[in-house]
Each structure stands twice: as structure tokens, then as C-alpha cells.
N, C-alpha and C. Protein backbone atom coordinates (compact mmCIF):
# COMPACT_ATOMS: atom_id res chain seq x y z
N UNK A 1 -26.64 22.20 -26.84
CA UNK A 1 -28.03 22.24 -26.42
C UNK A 1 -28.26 23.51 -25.61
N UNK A 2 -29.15 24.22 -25.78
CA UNK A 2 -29.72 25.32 -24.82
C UNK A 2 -30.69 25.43 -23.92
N UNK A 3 -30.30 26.04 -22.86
CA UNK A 3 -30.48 26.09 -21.28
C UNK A 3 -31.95 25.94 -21.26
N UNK A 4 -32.73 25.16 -20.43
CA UNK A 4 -34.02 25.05 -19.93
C UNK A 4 -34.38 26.40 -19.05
N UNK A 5 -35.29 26.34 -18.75
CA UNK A 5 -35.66 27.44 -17.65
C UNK A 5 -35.33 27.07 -16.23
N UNK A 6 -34.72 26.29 -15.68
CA UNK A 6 -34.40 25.35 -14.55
C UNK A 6 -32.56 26.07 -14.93
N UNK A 7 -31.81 26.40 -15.35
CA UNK A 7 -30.46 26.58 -16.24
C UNK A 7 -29.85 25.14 -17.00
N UNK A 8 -30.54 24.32 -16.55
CA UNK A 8 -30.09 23.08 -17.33
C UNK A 8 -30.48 23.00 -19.02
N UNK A 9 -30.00 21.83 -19.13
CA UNK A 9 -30.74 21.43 -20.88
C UNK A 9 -31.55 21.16 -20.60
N UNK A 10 -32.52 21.35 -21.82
CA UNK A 10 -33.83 21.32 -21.81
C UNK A 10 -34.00 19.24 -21.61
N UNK A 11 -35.21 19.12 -21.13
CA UNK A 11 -36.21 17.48 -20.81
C UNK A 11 -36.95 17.64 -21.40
N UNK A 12 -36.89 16.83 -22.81
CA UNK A 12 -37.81 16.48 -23.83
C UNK A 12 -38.22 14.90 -23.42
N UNK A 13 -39.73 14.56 -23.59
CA UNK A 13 -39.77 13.35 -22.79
C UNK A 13 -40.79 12.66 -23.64
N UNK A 14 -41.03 11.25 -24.03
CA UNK A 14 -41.70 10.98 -25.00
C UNK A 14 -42.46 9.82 -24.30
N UNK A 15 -43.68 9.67 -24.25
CA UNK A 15 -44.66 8.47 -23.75
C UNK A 15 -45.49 7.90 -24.73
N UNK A 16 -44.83 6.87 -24.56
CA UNK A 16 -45.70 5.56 -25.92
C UNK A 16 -46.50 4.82 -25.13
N UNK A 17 -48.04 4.52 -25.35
CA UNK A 17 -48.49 3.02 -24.99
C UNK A 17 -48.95 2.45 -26.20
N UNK A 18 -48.77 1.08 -25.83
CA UNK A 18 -48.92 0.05 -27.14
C UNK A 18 -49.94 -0.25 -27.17
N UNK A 19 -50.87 -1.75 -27.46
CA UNK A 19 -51.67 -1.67 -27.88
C UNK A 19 -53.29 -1.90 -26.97
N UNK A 20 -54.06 -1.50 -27.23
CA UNK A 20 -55.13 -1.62 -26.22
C UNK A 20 -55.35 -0.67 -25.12
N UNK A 21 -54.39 0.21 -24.69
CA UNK A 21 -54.14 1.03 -23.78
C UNK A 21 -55.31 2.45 -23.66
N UNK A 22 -55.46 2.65 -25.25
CA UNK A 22 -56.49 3.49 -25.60
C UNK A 22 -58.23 2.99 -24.90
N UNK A 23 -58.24 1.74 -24.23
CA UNK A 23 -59.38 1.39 -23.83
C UNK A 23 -59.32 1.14 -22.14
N UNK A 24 -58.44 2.06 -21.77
CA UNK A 24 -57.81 2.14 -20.16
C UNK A 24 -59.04 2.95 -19.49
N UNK A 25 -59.73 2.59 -18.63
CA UNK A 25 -61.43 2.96 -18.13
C UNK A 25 -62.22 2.07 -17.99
N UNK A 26 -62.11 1.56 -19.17
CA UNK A 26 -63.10 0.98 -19.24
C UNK A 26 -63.07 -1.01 -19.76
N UNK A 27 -61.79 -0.83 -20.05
CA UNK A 27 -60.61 -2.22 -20.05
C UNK A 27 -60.49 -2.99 -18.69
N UNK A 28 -61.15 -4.26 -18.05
CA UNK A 28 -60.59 -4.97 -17.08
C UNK A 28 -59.97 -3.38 -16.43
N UNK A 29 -60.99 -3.25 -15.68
CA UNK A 29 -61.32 -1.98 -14.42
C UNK A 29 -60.19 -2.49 -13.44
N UNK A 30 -60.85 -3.58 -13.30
CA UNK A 30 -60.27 -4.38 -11.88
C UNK A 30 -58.85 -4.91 -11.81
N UNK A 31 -58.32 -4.88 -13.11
CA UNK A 31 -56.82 -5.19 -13.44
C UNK A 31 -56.15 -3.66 -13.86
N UNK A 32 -56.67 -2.97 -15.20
CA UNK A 32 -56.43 -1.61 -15.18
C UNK A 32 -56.60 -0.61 -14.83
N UNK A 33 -57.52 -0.73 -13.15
CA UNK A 33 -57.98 0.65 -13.10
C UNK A 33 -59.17 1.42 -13.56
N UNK A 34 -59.71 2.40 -13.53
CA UNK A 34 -60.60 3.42 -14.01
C UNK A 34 -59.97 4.22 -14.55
N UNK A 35 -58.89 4.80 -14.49
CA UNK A 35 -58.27 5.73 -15.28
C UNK A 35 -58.39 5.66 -16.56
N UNK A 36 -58.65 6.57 -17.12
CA UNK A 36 -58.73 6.68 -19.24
C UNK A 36 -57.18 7.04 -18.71
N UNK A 37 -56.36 6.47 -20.69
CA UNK A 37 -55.46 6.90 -20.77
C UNK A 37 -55.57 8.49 -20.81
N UNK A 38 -55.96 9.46 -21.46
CA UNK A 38 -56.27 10.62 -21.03
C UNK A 38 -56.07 10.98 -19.71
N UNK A 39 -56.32 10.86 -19.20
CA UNK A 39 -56.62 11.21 -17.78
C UNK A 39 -55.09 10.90 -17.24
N UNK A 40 -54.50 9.63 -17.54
CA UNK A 40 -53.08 9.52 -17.10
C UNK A 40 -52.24 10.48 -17.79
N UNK A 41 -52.42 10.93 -19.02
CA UNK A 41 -51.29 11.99 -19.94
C UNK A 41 -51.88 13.47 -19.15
N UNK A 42 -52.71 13.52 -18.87
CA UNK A 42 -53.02 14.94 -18.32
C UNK A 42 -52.00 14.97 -16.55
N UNK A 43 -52.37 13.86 -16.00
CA UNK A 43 -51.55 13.81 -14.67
C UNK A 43 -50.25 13.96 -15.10
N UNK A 44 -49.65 13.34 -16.23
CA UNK A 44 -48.35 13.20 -16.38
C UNK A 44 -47.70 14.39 -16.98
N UNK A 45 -48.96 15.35 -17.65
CA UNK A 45 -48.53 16.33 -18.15
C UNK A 45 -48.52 17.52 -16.54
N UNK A 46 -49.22 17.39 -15.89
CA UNK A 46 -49.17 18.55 -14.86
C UNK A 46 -47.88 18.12 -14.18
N UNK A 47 -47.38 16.65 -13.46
CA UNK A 47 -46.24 16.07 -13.05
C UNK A 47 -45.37 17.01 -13.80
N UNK A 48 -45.28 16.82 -14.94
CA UNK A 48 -44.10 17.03 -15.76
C UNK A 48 -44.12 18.56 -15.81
N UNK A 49 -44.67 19.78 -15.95
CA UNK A 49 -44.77 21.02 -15.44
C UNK A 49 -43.61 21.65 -14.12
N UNK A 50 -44.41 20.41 -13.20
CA UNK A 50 -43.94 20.62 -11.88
C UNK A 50 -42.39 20.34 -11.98
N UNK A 51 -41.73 19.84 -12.56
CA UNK A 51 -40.61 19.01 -12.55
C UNK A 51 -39.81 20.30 -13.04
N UNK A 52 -40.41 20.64 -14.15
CA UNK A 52 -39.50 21.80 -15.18
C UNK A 52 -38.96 20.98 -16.29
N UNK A 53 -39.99 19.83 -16.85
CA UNK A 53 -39.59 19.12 -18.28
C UNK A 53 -40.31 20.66 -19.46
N UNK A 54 -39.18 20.43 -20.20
CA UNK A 54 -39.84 21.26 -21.29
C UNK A 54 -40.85 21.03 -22.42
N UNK A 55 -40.57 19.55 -22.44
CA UNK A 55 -41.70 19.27 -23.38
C UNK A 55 -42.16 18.05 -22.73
N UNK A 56 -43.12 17.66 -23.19
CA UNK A 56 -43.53 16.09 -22.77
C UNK A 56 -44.88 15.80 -24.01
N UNK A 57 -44.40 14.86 -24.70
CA UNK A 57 -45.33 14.09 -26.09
C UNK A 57 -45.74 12.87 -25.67
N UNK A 58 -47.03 12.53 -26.29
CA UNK A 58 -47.32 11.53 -26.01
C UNK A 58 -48.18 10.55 -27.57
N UNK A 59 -48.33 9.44 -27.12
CA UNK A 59 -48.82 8.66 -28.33
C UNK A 59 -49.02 7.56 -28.09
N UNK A 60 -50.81 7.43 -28.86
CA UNK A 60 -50.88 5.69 -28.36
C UNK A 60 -50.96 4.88 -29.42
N UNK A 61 -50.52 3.70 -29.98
CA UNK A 61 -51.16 3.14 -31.45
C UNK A 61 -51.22 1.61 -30.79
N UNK A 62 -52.08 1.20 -31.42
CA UNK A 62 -52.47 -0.11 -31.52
C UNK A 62 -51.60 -0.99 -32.45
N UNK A 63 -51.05 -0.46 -33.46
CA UNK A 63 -49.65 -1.41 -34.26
C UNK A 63 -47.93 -0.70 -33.96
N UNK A 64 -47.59 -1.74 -34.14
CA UNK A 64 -46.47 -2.14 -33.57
C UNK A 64 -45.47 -0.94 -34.51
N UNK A 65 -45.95 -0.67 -35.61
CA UNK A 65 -45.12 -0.43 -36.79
C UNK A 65 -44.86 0.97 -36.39
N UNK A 66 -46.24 1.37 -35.78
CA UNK A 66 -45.97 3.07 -35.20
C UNK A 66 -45.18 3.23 -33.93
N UNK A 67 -45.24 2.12 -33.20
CA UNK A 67 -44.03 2.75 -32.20
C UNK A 67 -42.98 2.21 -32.46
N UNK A 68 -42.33 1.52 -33.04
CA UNK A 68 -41.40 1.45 -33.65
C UNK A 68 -40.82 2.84 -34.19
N UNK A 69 -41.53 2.95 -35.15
CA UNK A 69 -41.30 4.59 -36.03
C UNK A 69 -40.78 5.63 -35.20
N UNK A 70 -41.76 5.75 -33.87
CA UNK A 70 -41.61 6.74 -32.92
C UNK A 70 -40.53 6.88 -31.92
N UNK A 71 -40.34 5.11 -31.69
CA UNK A 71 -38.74 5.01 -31.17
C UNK A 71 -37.28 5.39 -32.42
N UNK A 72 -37.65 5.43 -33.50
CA UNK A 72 -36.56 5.59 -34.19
C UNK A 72 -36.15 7.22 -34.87
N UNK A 73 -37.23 7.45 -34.44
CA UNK A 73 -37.65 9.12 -34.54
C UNK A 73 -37.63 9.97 -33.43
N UNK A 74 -37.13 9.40 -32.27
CA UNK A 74 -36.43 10.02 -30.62
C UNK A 74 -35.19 10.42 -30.64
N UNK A 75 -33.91 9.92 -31.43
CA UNK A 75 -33.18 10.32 -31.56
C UNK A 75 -32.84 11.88 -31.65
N UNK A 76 -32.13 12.74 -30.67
CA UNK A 76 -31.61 14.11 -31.01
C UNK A 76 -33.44 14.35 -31.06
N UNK A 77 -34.96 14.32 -30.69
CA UNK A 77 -35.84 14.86 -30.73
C UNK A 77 -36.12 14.72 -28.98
N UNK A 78 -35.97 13.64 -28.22
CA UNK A 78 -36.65 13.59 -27.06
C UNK A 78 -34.96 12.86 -26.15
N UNK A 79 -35.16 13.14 -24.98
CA UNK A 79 -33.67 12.82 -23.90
C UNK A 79 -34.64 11.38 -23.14
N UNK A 80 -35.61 11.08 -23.27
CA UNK A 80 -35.93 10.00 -22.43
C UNK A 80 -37.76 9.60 -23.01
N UNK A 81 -37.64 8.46 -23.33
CA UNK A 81 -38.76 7.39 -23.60
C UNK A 81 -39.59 6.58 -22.15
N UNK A 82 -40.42 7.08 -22.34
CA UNK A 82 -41.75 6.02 -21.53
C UNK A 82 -42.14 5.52 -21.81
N UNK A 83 -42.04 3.66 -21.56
CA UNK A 83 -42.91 3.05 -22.12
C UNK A 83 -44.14 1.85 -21.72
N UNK A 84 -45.11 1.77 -22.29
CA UNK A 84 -45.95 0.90 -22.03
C UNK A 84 -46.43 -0.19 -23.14
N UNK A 85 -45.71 -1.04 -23.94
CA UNK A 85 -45.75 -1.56 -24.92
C UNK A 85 -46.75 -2.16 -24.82
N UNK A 86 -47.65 -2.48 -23.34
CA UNK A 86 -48.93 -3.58 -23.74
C UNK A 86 -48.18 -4.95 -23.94
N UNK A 87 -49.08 -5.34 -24.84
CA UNK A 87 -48.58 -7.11 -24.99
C UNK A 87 -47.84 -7.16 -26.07
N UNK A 88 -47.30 -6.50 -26.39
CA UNK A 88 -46.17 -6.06 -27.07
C UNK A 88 -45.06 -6.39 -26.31
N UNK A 89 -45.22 -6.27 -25.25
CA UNK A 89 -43.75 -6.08 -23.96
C UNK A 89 -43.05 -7.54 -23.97
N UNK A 90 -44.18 -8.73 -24.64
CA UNK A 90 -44.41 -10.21 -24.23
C UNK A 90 -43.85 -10.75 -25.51
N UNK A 91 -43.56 -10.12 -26.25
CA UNK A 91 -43.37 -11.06 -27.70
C UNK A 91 -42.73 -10.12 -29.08
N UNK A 92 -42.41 -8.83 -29.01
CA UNK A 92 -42.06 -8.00 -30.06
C UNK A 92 -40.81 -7.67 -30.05
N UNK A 93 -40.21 -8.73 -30.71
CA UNK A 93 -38.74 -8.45 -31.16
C UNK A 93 -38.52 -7.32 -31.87
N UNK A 94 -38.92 -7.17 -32.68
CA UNK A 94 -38.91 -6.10 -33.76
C UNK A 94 -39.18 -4.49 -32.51
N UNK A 95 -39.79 -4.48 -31.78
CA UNK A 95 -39.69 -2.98 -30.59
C UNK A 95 -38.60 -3.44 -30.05
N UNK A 96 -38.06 -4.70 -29.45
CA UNK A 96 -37.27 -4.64 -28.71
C UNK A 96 -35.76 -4.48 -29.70
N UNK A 97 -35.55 -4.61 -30.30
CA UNK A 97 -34.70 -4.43 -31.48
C UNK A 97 -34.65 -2.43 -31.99
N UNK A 98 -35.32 -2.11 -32.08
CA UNK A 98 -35.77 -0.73 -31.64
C UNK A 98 -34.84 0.09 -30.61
N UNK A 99 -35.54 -0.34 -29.67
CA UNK A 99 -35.14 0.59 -28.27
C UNK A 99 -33.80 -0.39 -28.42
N UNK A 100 -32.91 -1.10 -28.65
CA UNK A 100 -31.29 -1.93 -28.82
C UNK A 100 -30.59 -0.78 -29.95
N UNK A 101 -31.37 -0.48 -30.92
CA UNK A 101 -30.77 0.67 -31.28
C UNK A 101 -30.66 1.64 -31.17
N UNK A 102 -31.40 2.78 -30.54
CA UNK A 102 -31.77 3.86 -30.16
C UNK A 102 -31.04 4.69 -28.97
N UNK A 103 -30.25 5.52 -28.92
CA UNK A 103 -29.55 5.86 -27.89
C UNK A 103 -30.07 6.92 -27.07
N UNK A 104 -31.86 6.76 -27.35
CA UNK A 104 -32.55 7.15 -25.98
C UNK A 104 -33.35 6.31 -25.07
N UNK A 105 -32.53 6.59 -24.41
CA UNK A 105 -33.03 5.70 -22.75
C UNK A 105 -34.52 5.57 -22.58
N UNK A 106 -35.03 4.44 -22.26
CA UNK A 106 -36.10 4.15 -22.19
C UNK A 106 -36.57 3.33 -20.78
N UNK A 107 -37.43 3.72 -20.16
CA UNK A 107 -38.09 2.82 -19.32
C UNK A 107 -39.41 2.24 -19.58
N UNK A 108 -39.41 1.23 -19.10
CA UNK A 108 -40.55 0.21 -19.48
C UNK A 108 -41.71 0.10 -17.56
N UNK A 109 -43.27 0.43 -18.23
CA UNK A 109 -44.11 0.54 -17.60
C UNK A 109 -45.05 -0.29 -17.49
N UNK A 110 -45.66 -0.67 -16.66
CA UNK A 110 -46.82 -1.49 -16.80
C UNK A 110 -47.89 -1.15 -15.41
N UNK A 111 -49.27 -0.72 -15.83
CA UNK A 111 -50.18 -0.51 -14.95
C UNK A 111 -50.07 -1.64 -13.74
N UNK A 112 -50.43 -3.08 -14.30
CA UNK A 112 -50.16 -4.44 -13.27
C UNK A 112 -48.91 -4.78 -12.98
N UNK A 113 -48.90 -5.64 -12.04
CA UNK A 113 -47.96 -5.98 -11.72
C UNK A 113 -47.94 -7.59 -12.88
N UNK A 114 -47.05 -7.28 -13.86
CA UNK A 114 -46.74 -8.25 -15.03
C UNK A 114 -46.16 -9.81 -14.21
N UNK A 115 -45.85 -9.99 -13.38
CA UNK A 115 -44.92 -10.87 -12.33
C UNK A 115 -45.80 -11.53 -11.62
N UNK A 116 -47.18 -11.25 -11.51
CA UNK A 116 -48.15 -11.38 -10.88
C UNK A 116 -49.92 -12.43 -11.76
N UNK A 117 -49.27 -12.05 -12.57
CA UNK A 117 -50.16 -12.36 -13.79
C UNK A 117 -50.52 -13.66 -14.45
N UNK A 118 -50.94 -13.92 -15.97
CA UNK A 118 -50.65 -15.10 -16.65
C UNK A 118 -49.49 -15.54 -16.96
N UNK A 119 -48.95 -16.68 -16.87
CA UNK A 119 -47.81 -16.92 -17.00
C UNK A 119 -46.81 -16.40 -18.04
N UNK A 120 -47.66 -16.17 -19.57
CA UNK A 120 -46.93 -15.70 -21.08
C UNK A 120 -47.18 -13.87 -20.80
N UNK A 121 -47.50 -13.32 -19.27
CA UNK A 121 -47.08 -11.53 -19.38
C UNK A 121 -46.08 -11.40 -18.31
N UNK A 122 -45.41 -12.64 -17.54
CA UNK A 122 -44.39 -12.53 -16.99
C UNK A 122 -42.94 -12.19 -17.78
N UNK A 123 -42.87 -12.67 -18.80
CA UNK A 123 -41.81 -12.47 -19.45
C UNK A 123 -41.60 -11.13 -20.31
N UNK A 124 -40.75 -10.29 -20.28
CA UNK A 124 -40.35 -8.69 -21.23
C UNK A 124 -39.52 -8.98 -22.17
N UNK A 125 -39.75 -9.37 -23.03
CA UNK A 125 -38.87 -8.87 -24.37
C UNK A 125 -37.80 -7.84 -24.49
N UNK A 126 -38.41 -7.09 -23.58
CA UNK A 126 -37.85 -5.33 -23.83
C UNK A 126 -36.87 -5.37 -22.58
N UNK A 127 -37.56 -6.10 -21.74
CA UNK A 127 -36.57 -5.48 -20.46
C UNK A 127 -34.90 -5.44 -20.34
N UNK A 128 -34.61 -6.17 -21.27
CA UNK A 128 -32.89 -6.29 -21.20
C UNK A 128 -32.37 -5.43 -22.14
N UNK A 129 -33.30 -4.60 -22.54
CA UNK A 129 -32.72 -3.76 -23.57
C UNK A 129 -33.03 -2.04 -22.81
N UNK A 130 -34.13 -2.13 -22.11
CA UNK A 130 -34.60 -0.86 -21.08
C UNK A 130 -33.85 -0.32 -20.20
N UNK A 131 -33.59 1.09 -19.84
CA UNK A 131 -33.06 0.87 -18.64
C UNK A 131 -33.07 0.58 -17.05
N UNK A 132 -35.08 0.43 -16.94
CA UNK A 132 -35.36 -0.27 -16.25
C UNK A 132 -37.14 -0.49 -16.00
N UNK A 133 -37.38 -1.37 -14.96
CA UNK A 133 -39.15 -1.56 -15.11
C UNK A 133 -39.65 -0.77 -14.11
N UNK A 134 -40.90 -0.55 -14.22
CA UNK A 134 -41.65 -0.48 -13.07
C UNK A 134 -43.46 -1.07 -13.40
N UNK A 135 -43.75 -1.84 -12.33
CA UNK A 135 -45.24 -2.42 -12.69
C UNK A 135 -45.50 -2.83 -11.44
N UNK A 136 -46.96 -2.38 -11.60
CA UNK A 136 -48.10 -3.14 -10.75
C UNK A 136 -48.57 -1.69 -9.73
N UNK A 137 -48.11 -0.31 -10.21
CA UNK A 137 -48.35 0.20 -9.29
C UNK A 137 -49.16 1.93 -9.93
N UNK A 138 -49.95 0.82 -10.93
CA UNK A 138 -51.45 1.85 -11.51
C UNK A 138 -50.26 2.91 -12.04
N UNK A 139 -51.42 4.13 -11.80
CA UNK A 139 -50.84 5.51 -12.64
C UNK A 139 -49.13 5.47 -12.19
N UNK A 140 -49.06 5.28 -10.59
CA UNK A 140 -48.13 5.47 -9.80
C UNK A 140 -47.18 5.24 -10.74
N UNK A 141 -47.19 4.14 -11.66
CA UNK A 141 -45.89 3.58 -12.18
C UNK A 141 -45.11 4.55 -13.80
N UNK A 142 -46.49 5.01 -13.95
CA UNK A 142 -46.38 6.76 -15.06
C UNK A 142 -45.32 7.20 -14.30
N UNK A 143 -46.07 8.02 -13.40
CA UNK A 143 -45.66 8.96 -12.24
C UNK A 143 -44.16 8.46 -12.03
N UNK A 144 -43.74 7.82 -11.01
CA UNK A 144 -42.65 7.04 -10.88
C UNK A 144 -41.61 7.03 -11.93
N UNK A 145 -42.22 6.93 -13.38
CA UNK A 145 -41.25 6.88 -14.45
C UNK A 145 -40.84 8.12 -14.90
N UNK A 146 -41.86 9.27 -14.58
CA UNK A 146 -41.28 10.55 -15.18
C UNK A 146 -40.39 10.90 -14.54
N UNK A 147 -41.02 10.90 -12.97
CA UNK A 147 -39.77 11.47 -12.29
C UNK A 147 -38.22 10.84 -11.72
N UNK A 148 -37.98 9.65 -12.07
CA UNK A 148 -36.85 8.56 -12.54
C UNK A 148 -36.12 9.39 -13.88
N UNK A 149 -36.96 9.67 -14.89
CA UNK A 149 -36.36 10.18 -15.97
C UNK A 149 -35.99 11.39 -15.50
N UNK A 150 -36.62 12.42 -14.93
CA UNK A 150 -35.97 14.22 -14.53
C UNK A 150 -34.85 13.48 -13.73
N UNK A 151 -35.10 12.57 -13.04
CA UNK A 151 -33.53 12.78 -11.86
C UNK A 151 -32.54 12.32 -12.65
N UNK A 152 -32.54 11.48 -13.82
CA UNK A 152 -31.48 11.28 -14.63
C UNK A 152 -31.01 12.21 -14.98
N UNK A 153 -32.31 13.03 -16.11
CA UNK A 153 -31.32 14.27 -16.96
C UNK A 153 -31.33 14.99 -15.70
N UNK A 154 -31.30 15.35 -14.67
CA UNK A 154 -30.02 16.09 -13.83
C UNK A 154 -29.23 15.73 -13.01
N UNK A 155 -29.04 14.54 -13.01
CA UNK A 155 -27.44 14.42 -12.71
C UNK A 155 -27.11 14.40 -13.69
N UNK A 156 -27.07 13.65 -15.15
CA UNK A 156 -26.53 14.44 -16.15
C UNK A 156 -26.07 15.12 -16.67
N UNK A 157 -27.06 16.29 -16.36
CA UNK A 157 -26.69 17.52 -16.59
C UNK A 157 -25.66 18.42 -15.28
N UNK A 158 -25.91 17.67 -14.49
CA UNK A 158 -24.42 18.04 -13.47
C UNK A 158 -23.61 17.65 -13.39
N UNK A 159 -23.62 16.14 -13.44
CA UNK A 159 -21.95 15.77 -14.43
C UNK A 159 -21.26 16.61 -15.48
N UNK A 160 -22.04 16.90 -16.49
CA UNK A 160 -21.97 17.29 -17.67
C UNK A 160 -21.18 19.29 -17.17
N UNK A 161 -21.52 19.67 -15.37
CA UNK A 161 -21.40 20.96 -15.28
C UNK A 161 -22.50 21.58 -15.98
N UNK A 162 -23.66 21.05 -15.98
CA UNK A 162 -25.26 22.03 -16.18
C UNK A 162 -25.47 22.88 -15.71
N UNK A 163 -25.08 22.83 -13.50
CA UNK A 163 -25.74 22.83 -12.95
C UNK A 163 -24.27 23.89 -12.03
């Protein structure tokens, strides 16, 4: 792999939300916020600047079949997955089966606090397969996840003698 501008390997970083996410504004304000998803990929894109990620992609679909695809298409393309599966997170074997195969690390996101909620969005499908959660803490929990992912790939990459 070749050197980032930081001297490390490059941080390719990939952000999925699942379904409904595309209506973040204007979606249960009072549970999601005002934020458009837009508006969160633009924060996450300036975050990620600041950090010294080299790339950062993003993608939202409403079926299951496309992030699927997109998790199986990370491989050797992106070093770390963001995710927000939506209600997907609650019942989709088939994603969670996904990220079980995929040997890029993924964290799992949620605007609310899921723990807090209806009883059937307490439970993650995904979470035992993730390498870890964060929810209930709005954009913060974006935020929070990118920069969880940079501090990985560098110790990583200083284990590895990156650095």
C-alpha cells in the first residue's frame, strides 16, 4: 500500500445509511434531528479532511440488496465501514451475514439512542458481527465513528511500523 500524505497508508472510509435515512430533516425531527443526511456527509466530509483520511464515500439506499453489494465491494477498496443500517440493524440477516464476511471493519451507528426506544429497535442483528456501536448521540455518533476509525488505522499503521 502507498504512503498517505500523513506518511502512513492511505484511510479509505466508506459510509452506508440504510433505509429511510435519505428523509433525515425532515423525518421525526424530534427523534432524528434537523439535520438532512447531506448536511451530515458534508460535516463528515470536512471531519474527515481534518483527520488526513484520503478518501471518504458515501451512500444511501433504501434496499437492502445495495448495501449488501457495497459491503461486499469494500474489500481491498475501503480500510473501514460506517454504518447506519436503519431498521435494517433490527432484522437483516442477510447485511448481517455480509459484514460476517467481509474483512472490513465496520462500526454500527445510530442517530437515537436504539436502547431507549420501541422495544423491536433495541435489538442489532449486526452488532455481534461489528466492531462496535455507538447511538443516541445525533450527528455526534457520525463524528465519533470517523474518528474511532482514523485512531484504528493508526495504530495500525504503527504496529505495522507506518509511523
Amino acid at each position: 500500500m502507498e504512503s498517505g500524505i500523513d506518511g502512513v497508508n492511505p484511510k479509505r472510509i466508506l459510509v452506508l445509511n440504510g433505509p429511510n435515512l435519505n428523509l433525515l430533516g425532515s423525518r421525526e425531527p424530534t427523534i432524528y434531528g434537523r439535520l438532512t443526511l447531506n448536511e451530515i456527509n458534508e460535516t463528515l466530509r470536512e471531519r474527515a479532511k481534518e483527520l488526513g483520511v484520503d478518501e471518504i464515500d458515501f451512500l444511501q439506499s433504501n434496499f437492502e440488496g445495495a448495501l449488501i453489494e457495497a459491503i461486499q465491494k469494500a474489500r481491498g477498496r475501503y480500510d473501514f465501514i460506517l454504518l447506519n443500517a436503519g431498521a435494517l440493524t433490527h432484522y437483516s440477516i442477510a447485511l448481517r451475514d455480509a459484514i460476517a464476511a467481509m474483512p472490513v471493519p465496520v462500526i454500527e451507528i445510530h442517530l437515537s439512542n436504539i436502547h431507549k426506544r420501541e422495544e423491536f429497535r433495541e435489538k442489532s442483528v449486526i452488532a455481534p458481527v461489528v466492531m462496535g456501536q455507538i447511538s443516541g448521540f445525533g450527528i455526534d455518533s457520525y463524528i465519533a465513528a470517523l474518528e474511532i476509525a482514523v485512531r484504528k488505522l493508526q495504530r495500525e499503521a504503527q504496529s505495522n511500523g507506518g509511523i
